[in-house]
C-alpha atoms as a PDB file:
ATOM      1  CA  UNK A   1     -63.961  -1.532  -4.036  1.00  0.00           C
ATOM      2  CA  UNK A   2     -64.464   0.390  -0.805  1.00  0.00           C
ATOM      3  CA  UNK A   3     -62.354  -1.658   1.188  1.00  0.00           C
ATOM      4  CA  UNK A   4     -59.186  -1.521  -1.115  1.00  0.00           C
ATOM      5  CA  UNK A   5     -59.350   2.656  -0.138  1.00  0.00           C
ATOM      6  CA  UNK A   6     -56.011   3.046   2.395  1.00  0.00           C
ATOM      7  CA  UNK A   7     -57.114   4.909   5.324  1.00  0.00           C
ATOM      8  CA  UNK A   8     -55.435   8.406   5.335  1.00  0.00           C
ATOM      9  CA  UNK A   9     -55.078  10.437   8.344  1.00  0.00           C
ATOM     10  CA  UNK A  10     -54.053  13.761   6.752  1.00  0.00           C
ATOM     11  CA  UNK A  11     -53.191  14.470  11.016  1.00  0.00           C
ATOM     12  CA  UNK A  12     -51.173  11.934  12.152  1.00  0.00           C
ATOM     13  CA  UNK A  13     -47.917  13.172  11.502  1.00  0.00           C
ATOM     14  CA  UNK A  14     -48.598  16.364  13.658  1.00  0.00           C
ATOM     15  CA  UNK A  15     -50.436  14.750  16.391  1.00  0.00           C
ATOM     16  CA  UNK A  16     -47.084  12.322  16.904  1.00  0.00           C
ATOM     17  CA  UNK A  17     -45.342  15.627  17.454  1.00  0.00           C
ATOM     18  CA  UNK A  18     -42.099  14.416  16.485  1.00  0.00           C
ATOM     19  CA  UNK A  19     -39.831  17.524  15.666  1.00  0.00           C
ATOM     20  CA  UNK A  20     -36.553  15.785  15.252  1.00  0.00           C
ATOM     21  CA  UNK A  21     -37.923  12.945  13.036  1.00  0.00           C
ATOM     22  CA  UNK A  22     -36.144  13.764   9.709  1.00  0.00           C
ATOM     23  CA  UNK A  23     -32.846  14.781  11.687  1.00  0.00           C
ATOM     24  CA  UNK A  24     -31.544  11.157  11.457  1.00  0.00           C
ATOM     25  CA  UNK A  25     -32.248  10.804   7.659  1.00  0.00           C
ATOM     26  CA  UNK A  26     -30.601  14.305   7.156  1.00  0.00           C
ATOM     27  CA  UNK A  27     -27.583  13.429   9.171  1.00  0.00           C
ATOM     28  CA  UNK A  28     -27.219   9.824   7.428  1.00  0.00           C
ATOM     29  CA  UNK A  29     -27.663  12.050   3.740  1.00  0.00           C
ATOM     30  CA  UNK A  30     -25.020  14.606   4.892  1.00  0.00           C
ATOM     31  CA  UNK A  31     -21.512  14.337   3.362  1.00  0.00           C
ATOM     32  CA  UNK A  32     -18.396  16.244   2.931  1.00  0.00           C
ATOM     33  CA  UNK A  33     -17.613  18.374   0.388  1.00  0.00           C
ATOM     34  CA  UNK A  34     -15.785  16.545  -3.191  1.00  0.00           C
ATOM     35  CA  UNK A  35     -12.076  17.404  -1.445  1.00  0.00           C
ATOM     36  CA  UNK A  36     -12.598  15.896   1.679  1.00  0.00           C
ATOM     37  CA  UNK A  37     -13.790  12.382   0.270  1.00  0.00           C
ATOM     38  CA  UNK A  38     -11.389  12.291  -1.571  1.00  0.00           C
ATOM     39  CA  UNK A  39      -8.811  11.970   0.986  1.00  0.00           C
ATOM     40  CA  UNK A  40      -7.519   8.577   1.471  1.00  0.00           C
ATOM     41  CA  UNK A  41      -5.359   7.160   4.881  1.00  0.00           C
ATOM     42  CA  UNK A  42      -1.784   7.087   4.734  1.00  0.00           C
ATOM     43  CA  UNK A  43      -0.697   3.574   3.154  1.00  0.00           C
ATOM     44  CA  UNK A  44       0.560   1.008   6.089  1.00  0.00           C
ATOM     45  CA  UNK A  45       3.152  -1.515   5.890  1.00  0.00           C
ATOM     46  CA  UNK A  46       2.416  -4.535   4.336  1.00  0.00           C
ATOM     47  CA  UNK A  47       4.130  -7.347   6.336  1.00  0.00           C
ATOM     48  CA  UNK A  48       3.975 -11.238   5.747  1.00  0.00           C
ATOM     49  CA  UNK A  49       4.636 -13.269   8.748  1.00  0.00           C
ATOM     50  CA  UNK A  50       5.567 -17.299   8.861  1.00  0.00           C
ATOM     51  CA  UNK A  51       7.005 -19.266  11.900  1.00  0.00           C
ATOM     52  CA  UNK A  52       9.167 -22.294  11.765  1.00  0.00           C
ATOM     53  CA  UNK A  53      10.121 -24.528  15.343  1.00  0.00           C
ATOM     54  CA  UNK A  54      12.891 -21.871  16.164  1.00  0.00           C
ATOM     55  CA  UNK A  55      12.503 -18.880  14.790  1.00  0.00           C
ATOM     56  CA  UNK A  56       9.928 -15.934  12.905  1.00  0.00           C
ATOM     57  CA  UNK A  57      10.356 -14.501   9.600  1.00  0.00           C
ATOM     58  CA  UNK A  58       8.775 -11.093   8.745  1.00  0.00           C
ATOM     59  CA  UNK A  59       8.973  -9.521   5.285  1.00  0.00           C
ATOM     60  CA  UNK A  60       7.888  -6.140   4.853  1.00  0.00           C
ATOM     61  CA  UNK A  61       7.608  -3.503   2.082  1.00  0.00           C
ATOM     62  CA  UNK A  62       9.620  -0.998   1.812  1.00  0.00           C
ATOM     63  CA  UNK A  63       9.696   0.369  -1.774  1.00  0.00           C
ATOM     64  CA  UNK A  64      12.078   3.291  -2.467  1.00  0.00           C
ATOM     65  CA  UNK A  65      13.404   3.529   0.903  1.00  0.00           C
ATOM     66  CA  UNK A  66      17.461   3.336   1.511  1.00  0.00           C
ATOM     67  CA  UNK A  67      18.228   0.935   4.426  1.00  0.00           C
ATOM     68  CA  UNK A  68      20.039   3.711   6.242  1.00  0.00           C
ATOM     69  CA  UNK A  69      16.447   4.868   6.786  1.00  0.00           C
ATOM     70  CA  UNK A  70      14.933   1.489   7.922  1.00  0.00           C
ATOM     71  CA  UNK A  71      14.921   1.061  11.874  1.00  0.00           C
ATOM     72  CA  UNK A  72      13.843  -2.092  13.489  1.00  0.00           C
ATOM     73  CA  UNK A  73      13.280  -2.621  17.035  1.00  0.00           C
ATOM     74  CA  UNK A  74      12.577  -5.755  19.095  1.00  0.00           C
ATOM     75  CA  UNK A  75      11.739  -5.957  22.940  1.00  0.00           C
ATOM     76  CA  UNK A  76      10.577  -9.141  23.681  1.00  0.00           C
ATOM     77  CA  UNK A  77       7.913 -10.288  21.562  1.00  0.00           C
ATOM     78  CA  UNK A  78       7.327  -6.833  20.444  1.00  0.00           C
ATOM     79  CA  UNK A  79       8.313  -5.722  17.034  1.00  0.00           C
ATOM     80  CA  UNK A  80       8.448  -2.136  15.742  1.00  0.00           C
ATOM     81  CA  UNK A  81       9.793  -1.349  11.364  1.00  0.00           C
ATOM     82  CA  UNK A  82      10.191   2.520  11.059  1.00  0.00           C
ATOM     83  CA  UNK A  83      11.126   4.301   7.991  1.00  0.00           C
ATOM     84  CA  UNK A  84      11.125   7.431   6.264  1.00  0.00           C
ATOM     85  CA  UNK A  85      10.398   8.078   2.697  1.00  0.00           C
ATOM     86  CA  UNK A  86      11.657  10.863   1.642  1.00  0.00           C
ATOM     87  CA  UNK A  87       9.986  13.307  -1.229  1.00  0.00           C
ATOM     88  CA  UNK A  88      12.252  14.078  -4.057  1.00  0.00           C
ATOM     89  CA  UNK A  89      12.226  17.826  -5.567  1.00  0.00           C
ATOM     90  CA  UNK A  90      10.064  17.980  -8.633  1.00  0.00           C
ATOM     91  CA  UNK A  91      10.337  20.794 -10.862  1.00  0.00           C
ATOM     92  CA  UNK A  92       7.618  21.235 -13.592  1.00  0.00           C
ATOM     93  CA  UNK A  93       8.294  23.998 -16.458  1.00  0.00           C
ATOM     94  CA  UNK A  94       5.681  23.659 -18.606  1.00  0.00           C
ATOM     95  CA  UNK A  95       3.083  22.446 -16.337  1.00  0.00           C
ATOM     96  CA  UNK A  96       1.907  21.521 -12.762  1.00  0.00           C
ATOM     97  CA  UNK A  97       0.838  18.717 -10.549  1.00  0.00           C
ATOM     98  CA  UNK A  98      -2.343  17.632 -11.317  1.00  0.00           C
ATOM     99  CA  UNK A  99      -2.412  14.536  -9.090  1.00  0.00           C
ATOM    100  CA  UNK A 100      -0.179  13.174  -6.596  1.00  0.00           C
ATOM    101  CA  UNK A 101      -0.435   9.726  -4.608  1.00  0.00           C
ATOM    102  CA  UNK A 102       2.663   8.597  -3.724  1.00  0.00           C
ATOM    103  CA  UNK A 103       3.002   9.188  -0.021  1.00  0.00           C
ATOM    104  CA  UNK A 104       6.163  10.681   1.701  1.00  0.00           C
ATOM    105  CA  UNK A 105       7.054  11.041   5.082  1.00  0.00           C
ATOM    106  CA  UNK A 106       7.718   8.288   8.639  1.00  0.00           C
ATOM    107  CA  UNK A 107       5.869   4.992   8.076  1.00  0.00           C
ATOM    108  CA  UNK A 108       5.939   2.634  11.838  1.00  0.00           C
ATOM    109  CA  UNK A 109       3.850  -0.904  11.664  1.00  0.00           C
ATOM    110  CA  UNK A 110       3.635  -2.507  15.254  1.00  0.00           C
ATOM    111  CA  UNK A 111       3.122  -5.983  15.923  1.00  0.00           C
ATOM    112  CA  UNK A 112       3.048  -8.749  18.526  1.00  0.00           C
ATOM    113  CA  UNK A 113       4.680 -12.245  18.273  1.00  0.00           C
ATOM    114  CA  UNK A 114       3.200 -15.356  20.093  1.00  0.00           C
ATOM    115  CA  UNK A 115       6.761 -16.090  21.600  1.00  0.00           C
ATOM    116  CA  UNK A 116       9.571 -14.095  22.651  1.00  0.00           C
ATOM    117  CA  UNK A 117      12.415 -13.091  19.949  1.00  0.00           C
ATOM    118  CA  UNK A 118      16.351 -13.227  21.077  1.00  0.00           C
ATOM    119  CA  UNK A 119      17.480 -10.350  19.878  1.00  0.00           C
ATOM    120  CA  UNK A 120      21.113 -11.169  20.062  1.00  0.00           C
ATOM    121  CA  UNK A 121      20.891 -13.262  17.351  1.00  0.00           C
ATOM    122  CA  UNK A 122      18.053 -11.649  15.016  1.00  0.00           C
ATOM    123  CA  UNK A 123      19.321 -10.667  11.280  1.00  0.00           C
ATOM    124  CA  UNK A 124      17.802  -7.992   9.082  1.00  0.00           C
ATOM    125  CA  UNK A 125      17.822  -7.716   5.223  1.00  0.00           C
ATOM    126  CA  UNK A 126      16.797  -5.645   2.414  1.00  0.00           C
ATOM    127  CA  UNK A 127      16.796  -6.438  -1.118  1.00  0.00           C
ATOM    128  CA  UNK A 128      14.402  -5.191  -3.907  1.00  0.00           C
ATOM    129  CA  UNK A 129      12.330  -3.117  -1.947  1.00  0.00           C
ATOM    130  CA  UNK A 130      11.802  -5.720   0.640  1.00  0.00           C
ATOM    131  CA  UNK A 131      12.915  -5.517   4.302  1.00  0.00           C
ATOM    132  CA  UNK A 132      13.359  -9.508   5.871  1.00  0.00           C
ATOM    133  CA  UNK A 133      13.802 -10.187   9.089  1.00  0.00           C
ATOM    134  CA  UNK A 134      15.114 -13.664  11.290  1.00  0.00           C
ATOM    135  CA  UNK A 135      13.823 -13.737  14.496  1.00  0.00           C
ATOM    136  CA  UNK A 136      15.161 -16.655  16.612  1.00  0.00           C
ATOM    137  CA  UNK A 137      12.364 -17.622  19.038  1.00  0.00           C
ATOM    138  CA  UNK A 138      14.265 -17.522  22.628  1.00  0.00           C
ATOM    139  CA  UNK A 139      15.143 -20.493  24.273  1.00  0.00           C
ATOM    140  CA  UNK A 140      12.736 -21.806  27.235  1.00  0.00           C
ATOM    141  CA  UNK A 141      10.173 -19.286  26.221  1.00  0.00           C
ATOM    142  CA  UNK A 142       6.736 -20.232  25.922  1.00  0.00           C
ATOM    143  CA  UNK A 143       3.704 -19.259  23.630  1.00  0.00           C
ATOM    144  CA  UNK A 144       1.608 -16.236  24.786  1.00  0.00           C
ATOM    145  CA  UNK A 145      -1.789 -15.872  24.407  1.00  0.00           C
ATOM    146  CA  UNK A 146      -2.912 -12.773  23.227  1.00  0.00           C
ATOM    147  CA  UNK A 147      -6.167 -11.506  24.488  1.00  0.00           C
ATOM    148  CA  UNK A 148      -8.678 -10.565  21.493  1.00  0.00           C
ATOM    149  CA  UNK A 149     -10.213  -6.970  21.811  1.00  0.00           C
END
C-alpha cells in the first residue's frame, strides 16, 4: 500500500522559480466587462455570385435602402456596392429604447472577379430589397488567378 503513496514535494514549485507562471492562465480568464461583449461587428453585405460563358451576376442585400443611395463601381475586375442606411427619427412618449440592433450608417463590400467586367455594357437593378447586377465578361479577356493569402 506504500507504493500507491504519490510522491509530494511540498518545494518544487518554489525551487522552479517561475514568477510569471499563472500570468498566462490569468490573461486567458480575463474578459471585458458585460457591455463590451456585448458588442457585435457591423453587419456586411451579403452577396451571391454565379457566372455564365459571358457574363457575372451579383445579387446583394440591400434591405430598406432607396436606390438613390446605392453606388456601384467597377474597374476592371474589381467591384465595389456602397450604400447608406439612413436612421429614421424615433420618438418614444411613454417609454425608451431598451434595445436597438438595426444598424444605420455607409455599408461598402469589395470583391474580385476571375475575369474582367465591360463596364459599358453592365446593368444594375433593385427590386425588393435586392440590388442585381449584369456584368458582361470583356471580350478577349482571360481568367486571373488570384493568389490565396
Amino acid at each position: 500500500m506504500a507504493n500507491n503513496l504519490p510522491n509530494i514535494h511540498p518545494f518544487n514549485e518554489i525551487s522552479r522559480f517561475e514568477p510569471m507562471r499563472n500570468m498566462d492562465d490569468f490573461f486567458n480568464n480575463f474578459r471585458l466587462s458585460a457591455p463590451w461583449s456585448s458588442w457585435e461587428p457591423e453587419p456586411r453585405i451579403k452577396i451571391d455570385v454565379s457566372e455564365t460563358d459571358d457574363a457575372y451576376v451579383v445579387k446583394a442585400d440591400a434591405p430598406g435602402v432607396s436606390k438613390e443611395d446605392i453606388k456601384v463601381t467597377v474597374e476592371g475586375n474589381f467591384v465595389t456596392i456602397e450604400y447608406e442606411l439612413k436612421k429614421e427619427e424615433n420618438r418614444e412618449e411613454n417609454g425608451k429604447t431598451v434595445r436597438n440592433e438595426r444598424y444605420y450608417g455607409m455599408q461598402s463590400r469589395s470583391f474580385a472577379l476571375a475575369q474582367e467586367v465591360d463596364e459599358s455594357r453592365a446593368e444594375a437593378m433593385y427590386r425588393d430589397g435586392v440590388l442585381e447586377l449584369k456584368l458582361p465578361k470583356k471580350p478577349g479577356s482571360t481568367k486571373t488567378r488570384l493568389a490565396v493569402n
